[in-house]
PDB file of N, CA and C in Angstrom:
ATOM      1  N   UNK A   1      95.776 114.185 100.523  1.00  0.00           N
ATOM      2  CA  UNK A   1      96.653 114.216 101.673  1.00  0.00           C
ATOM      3  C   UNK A   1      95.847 114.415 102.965  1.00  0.00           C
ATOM      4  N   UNK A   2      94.944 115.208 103.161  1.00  0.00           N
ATOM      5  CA  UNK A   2      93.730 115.931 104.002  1.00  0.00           C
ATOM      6  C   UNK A   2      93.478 114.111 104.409  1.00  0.00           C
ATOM      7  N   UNK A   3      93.179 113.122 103.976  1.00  0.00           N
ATOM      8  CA  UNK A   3      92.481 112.199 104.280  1.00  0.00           C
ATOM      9  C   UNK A   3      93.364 111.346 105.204  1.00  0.00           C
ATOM     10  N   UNK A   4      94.477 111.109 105.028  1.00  0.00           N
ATOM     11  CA  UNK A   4      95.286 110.686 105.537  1.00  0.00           C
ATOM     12  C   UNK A   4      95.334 110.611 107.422  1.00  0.00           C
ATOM     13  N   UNK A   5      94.774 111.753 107.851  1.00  0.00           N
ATOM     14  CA  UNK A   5      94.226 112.025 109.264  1.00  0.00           C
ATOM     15  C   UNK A   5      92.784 111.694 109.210  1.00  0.00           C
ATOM     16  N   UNK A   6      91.920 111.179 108.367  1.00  0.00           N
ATOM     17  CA  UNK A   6      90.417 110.630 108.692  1.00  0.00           C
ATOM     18  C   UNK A   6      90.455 109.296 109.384  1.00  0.00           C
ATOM     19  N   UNK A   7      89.529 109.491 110.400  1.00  0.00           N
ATOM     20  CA  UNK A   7      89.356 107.437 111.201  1.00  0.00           C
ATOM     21  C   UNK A   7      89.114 106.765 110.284  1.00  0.00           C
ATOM     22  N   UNK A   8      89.849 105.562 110.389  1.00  0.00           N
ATOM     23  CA  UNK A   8      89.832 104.950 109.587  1.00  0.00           C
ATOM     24  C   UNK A   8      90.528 104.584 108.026  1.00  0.00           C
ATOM     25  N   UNK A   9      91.429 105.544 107.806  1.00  0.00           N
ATOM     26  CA  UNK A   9      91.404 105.467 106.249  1.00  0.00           C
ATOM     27  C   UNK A   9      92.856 104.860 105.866  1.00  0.00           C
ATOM     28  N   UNK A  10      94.150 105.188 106.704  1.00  0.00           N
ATOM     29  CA  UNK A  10      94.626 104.774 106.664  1.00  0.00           C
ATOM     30  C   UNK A  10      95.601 103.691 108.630  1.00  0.00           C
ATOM     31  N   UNK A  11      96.109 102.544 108.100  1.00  0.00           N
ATOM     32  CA  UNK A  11      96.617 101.932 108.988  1.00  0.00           C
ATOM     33  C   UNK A  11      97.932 101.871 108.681  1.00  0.00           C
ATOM     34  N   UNK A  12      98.730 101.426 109.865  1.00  0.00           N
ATOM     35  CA  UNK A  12     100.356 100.913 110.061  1.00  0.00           C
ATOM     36  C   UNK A  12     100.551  99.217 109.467  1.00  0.00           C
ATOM     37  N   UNK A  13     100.765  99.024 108.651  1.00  0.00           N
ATOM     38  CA  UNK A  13     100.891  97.279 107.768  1.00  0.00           C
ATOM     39  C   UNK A  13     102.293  97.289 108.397  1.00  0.00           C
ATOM     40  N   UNK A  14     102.524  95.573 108.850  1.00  0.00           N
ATOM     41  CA  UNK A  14     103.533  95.347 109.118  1.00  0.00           C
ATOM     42  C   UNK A  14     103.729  94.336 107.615  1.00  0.00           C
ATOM     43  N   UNK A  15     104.488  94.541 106.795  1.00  0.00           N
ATOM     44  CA  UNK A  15     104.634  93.925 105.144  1.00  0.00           C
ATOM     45  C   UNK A  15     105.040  92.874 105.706  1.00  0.00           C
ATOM     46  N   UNK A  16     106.051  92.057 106.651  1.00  0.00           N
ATOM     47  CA  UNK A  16     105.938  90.626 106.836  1.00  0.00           C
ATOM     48  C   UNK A  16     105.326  90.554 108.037  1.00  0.00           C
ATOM     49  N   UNK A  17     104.264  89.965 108.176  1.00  0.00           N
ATOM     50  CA  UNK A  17     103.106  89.795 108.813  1.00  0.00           C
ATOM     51  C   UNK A  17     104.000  89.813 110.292  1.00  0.00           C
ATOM     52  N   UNK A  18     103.326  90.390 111.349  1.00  0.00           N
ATOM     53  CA  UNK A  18     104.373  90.483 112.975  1.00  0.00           C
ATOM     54  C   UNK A  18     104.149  89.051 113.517  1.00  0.00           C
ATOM     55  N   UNK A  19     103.133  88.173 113.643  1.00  0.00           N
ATOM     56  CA  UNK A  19     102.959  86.955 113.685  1.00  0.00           C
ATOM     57  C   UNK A  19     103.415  85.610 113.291  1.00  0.00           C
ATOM     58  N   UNK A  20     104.104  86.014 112.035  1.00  0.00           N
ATOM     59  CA  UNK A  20     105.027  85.047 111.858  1.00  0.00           C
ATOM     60  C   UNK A  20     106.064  85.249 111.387  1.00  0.00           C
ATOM     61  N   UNK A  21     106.752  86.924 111.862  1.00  0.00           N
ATOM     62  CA  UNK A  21     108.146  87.019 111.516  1.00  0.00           C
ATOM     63  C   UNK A  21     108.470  87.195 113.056  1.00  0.00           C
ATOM     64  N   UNK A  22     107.996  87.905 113.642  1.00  0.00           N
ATOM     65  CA  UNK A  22     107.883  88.136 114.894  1.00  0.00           C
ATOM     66  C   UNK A  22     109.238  89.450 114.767  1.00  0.00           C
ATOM     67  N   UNK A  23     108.774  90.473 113.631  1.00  0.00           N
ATOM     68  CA  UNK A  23     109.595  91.803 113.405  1.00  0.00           C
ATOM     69  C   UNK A  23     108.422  92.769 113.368  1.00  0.00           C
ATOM     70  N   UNK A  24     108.914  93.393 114.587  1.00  0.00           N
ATOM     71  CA  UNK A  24     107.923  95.012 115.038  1.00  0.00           C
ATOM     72  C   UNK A  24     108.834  95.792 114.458  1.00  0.00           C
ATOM     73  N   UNK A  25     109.870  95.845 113.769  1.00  0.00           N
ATOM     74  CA  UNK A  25     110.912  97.073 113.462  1.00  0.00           C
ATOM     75  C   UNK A  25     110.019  98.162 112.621  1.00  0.00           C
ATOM     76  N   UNK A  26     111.051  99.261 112.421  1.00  0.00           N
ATOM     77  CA  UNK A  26     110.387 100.073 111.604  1.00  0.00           C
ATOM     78  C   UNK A  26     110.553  99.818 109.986  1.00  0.00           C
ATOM     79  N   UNK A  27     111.468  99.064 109.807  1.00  0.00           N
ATOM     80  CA  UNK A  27     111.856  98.512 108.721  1.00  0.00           C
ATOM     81  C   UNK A  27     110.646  97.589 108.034  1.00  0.00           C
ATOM     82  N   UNK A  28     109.649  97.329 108.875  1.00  0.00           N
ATOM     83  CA  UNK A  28     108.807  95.963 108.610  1.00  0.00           C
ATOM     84  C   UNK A  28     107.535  96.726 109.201  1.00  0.00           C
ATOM     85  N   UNK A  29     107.621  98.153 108.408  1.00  0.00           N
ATOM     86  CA  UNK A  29     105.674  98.559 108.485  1.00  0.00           C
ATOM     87  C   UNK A  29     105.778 100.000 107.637  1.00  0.00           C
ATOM     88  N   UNK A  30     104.283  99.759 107.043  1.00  0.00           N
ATOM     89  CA  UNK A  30     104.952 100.610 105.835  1.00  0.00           C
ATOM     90  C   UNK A  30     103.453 101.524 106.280  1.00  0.00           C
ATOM     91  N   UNK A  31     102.701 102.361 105.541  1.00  0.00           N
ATOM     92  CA  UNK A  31     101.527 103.083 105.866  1.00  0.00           C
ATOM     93  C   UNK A  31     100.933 102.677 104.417  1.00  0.00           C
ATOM     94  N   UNK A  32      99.579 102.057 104.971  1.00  0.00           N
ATOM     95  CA  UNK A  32      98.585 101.737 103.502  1.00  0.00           C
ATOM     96  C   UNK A  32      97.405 102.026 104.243  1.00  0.00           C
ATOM     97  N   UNK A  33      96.422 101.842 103.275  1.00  0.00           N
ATOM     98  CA  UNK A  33      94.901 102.244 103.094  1.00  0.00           C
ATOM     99  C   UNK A  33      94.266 101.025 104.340  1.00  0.00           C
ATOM    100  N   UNK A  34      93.512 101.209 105.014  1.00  0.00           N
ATOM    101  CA  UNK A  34      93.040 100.390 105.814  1.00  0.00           C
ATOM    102  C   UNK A  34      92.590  99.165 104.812  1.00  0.00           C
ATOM    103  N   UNK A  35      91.297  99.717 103.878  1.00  0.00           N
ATOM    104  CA  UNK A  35      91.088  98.395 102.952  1.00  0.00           C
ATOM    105  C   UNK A  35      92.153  97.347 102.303  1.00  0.00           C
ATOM    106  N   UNK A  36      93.295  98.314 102.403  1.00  0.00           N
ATOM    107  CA  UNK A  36      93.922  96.969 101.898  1.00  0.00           C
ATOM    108  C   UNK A  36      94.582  95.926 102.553  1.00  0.00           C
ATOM    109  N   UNK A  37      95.124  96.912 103.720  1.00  0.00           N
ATOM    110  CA  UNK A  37      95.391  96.040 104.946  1.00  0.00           C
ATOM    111  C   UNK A  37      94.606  95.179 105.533  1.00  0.00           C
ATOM    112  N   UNK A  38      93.435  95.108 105.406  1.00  0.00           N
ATOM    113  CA  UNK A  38      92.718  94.161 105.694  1.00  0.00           C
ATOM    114  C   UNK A  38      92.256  92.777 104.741  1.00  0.00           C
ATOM    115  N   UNK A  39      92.447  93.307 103.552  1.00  0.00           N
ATOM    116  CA  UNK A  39      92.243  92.318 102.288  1.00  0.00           C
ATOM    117  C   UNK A  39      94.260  91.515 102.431  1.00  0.00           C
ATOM    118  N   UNK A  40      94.711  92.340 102.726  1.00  0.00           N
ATOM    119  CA  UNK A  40      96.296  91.439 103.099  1.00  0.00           C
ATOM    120  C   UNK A  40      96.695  90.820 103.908  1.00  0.00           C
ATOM    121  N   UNK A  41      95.666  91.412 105.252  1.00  0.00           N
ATOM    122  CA  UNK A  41      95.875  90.570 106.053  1.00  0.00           C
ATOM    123  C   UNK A  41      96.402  89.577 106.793  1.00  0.00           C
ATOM    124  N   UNK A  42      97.154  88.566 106.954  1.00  0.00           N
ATOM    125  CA  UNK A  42      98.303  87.516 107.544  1.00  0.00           C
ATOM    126  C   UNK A  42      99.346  87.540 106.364  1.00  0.00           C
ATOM    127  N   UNK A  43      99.146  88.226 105.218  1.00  0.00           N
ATOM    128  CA  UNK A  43      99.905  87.672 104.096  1.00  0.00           C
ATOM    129  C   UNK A  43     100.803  88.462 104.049  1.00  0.00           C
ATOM    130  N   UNK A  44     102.584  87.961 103.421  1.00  0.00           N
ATOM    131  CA  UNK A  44     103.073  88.779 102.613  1.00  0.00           C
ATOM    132  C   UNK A  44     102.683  89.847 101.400  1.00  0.00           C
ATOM    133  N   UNK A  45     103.718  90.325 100.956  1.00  0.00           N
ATOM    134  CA  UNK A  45     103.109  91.223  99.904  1.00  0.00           C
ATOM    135  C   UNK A  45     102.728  89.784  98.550  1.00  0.00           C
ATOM    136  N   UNK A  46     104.455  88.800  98.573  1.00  0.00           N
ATOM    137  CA  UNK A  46     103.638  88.330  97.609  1.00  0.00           C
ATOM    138  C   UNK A  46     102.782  87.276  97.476  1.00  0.00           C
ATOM    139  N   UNK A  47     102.541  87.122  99.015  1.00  0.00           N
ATOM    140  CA  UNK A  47     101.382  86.026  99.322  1.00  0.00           C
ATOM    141  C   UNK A  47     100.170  86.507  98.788  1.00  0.00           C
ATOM    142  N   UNK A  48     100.042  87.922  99.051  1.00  0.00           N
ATOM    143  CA  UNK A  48      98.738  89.129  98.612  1.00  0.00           C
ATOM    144  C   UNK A  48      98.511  88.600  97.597  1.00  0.00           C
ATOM    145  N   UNK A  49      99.774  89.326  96.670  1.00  0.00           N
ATOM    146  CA  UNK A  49      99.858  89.970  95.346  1.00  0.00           C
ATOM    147  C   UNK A  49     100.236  88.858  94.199  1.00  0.00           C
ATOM    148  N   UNK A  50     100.528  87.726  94.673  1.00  0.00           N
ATOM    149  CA  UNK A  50     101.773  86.823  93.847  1.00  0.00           C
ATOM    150  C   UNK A  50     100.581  85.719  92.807  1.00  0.00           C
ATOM    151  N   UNK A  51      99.207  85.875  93.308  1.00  0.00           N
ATOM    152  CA  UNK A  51      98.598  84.344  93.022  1.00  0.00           C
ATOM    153  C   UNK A  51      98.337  85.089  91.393  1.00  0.00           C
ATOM    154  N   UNK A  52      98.567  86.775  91.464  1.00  0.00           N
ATOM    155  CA  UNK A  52      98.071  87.294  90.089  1.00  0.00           C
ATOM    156  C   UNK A  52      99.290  87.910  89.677  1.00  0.00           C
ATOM    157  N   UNK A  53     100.039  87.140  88.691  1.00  0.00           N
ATOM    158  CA  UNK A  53     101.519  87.304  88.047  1.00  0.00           C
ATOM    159  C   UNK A  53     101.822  88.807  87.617  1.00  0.00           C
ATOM    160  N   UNK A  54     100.291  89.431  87.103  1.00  0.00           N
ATOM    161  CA  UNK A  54     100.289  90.688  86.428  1.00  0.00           C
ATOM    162  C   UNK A  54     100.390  91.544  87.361  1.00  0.00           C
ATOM    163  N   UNK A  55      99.833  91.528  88.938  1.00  0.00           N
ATOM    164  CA  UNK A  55      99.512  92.821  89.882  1.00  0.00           C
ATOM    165  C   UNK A  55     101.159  92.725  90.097  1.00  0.00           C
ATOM    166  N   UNK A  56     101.598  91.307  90.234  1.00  0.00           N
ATOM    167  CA  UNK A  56     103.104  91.135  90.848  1.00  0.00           C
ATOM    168  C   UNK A  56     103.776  91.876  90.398  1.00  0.00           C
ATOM    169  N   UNK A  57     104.105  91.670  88.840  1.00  0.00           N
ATOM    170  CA  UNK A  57     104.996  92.295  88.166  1.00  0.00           C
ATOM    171  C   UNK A  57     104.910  93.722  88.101  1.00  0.00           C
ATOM    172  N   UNK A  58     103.866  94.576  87.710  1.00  0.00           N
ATOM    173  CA  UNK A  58     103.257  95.876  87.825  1.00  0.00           C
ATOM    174  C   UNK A  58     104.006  96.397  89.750  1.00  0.00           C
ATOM    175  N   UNK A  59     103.039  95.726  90.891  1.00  0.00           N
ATOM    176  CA  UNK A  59     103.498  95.896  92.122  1.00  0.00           C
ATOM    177  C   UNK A  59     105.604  96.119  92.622  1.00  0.00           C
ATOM    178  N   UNK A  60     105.988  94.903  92.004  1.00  0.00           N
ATOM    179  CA  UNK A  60     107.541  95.175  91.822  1.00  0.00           C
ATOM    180  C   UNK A  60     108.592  95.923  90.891  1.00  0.00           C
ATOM    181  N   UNK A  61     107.383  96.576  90.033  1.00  0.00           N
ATOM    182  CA  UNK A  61     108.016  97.515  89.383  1.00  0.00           C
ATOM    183  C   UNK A  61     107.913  98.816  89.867  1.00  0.00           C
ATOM    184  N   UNK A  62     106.763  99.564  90.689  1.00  0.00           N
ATOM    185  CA  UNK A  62     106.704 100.519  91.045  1.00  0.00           C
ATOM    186  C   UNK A  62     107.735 100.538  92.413  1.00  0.00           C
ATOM    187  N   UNK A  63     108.031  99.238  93.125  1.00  0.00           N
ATOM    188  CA  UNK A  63     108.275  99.349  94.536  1.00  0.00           C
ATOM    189  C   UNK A  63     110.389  99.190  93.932  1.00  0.00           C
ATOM    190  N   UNK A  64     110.651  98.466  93.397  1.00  0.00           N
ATOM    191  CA  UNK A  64     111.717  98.521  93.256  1.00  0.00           C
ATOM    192  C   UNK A  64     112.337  99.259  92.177  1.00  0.00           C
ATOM    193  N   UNK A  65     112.718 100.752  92.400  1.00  0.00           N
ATOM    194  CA  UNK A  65     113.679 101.840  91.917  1.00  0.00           C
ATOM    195  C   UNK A  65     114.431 102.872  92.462  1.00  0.00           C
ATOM    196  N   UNK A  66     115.271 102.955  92.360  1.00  0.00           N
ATOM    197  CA  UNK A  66     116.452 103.942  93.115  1.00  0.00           C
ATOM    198  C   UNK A  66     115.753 105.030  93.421  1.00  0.00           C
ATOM    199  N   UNK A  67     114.617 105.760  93.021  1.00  0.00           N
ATOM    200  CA  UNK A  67     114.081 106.717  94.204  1.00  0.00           C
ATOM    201  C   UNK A  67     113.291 105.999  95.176  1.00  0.00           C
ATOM    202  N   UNK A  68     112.550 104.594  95.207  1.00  0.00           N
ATOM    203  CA  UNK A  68     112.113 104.225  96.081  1.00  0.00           C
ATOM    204  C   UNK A  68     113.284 103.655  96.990  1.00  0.00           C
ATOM    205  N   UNK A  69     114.211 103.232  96.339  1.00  0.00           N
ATOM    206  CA  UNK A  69     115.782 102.740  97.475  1.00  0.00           C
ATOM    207  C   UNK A  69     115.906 103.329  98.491  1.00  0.00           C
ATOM    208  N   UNK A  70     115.843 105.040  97.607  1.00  0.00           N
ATOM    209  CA  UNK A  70     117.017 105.850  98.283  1.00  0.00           C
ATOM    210  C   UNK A  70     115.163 106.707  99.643  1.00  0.00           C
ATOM    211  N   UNK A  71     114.468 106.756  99.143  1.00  0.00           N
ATOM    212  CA  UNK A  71     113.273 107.109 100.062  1.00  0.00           C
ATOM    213  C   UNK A  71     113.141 105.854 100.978  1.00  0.00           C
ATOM    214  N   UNK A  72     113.093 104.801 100.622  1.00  0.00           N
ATOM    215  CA  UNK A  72     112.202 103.354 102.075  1.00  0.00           C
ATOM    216  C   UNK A  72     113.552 103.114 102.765  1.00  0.00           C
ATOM    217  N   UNK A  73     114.520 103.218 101.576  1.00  0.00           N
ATOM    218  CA  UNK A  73     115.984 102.127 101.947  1.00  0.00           C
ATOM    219  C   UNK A  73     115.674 100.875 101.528  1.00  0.00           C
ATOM    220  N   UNK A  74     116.771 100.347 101.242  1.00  0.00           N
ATOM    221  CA  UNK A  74     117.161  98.674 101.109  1.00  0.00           C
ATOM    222  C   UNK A  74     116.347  97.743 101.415  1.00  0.00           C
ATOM    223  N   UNK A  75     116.759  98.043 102.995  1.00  0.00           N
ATOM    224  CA  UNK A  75     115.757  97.047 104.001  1.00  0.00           C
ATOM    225  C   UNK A  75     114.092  96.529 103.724  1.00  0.00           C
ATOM    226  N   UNK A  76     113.699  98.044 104.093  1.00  0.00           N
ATOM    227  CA  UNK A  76     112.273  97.673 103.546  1.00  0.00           C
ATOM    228  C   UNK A  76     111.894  97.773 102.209  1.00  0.00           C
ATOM    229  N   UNK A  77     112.807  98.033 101.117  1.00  0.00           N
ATOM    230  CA  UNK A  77     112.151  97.278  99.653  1.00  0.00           C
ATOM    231  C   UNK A  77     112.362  96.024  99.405  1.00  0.00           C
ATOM    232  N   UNK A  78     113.482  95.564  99.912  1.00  0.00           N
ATOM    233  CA  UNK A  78     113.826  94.497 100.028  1.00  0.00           C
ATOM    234  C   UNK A  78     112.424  93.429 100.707  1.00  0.00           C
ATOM    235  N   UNK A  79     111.857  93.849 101.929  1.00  0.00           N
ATOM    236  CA  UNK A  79     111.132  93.334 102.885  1.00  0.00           C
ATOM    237  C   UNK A  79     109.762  93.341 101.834  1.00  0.00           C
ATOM    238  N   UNK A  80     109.471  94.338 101.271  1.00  0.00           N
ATOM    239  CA  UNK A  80     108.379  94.208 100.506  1.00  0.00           C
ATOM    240  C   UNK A  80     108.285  93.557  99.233  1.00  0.00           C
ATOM    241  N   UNK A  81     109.376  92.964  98.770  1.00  0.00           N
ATOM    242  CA  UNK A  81     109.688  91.792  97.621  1.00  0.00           C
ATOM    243  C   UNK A  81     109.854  90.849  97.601  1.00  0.00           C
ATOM    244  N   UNK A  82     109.886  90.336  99.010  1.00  0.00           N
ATOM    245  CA  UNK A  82     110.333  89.140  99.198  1.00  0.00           C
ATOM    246  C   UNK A  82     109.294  87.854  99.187  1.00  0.00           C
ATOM    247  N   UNK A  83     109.835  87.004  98.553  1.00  0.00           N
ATOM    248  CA  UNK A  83     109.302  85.721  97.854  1.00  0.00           C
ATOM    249  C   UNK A  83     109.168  84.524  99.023  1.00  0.00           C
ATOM    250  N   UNK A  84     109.649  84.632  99.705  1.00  0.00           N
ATOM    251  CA  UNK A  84     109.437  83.738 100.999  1.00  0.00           C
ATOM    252  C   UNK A  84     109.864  84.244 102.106  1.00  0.00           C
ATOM    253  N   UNK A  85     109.307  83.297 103.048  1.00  0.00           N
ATOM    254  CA  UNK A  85     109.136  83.855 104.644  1.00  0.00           C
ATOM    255  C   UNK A  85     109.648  82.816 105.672  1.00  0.00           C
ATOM    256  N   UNK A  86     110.635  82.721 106.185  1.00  0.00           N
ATOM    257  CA  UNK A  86     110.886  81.800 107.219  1.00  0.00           C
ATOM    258  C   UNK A  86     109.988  82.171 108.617  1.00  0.00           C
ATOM    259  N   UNK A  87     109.489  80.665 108.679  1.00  0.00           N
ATOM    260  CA  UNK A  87     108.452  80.329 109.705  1.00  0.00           C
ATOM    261  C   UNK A  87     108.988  80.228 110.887  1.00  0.00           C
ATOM    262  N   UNK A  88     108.521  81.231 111.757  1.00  0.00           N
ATOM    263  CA  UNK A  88     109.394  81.524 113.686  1.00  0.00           C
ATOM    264  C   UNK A  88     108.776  79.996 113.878  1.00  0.00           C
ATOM    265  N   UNK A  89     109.460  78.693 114.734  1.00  0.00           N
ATOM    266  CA  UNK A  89     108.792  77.835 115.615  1.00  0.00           C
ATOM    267  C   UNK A  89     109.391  78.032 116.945  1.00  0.00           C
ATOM    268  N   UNK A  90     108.599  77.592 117.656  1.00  0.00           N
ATOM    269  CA  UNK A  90     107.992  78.042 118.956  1.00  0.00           C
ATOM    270  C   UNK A  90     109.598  77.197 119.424  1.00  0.00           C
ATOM    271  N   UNK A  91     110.377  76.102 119.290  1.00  0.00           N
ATOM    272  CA  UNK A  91     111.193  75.550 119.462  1.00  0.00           C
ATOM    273  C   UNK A  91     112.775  76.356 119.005  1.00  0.00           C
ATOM    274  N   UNK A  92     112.738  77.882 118.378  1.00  0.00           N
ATOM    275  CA  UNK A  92     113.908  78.704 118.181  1.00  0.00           C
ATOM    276  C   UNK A  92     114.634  78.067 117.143  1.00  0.00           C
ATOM    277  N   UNK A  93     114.017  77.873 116.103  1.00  0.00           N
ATOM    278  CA  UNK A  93     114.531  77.287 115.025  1.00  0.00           C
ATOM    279  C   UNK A  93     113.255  77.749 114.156  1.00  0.00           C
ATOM    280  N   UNK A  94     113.898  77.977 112.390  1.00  0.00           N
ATOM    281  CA  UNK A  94     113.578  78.583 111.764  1.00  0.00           C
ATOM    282  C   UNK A  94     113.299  77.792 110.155  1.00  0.00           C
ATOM    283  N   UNK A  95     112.231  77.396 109.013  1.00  0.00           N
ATOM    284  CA  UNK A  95     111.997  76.801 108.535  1.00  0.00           C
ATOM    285  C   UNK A  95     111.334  77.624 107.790  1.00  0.00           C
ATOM    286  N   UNK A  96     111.804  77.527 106.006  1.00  0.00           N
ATOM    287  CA  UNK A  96     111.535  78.460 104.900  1.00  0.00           C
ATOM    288  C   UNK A  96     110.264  77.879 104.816  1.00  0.00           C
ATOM    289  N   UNK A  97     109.431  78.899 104.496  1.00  0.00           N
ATOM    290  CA  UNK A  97     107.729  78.658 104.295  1.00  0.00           C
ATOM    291  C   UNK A  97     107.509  78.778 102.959  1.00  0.00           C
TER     292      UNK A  97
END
């Protein structure tokens, strides 16, 4: 827990990338390890996580259960499971990625 306040160790992840959801909410940033935030980088979770079926399944089992419901809420477990991403265009129209 002590580490948690060290530079560096942990960052603010926005789970659908702020760049192409264009959502700063609080609903859409969760607190992870800097390393991983950086290995996730532009990606969804299951853009991250999805190309390896096993981290997926393991990853959506810990994230989706009624104490994680009732602790993140809906919203953001929901936000962190999600299988696709509609693409913001610059023209205000919206296109499943």
């Amino acid at each position: 827990m002590e580490r948690l306040f060290d530079d560096g160790y942990c960052e603010i992840d926005h789970i659908l990338p702020k760049s192409r959801s264009a959502d700063d909410s609080y609903a859409n940033k969760v607190l992870c390890l800097a390393s991983a935030n950086q290995n996730k980088a532009n990606q969804t979770p299951f853009e991250w996580l999805g190309r390896d079926e096993q981290n997926w399944q393991k990853f959506k089992q810990r994230i989706d259960t009624s104490i994680n419901r009732a602790k993140l809420g809906n919203t953001k477990v929901a936000r962190l499971l999600k299988e696709t991403l509609m693409k913001i265009h610059k023209k205000n129209f919206c296109q499943e990625i």
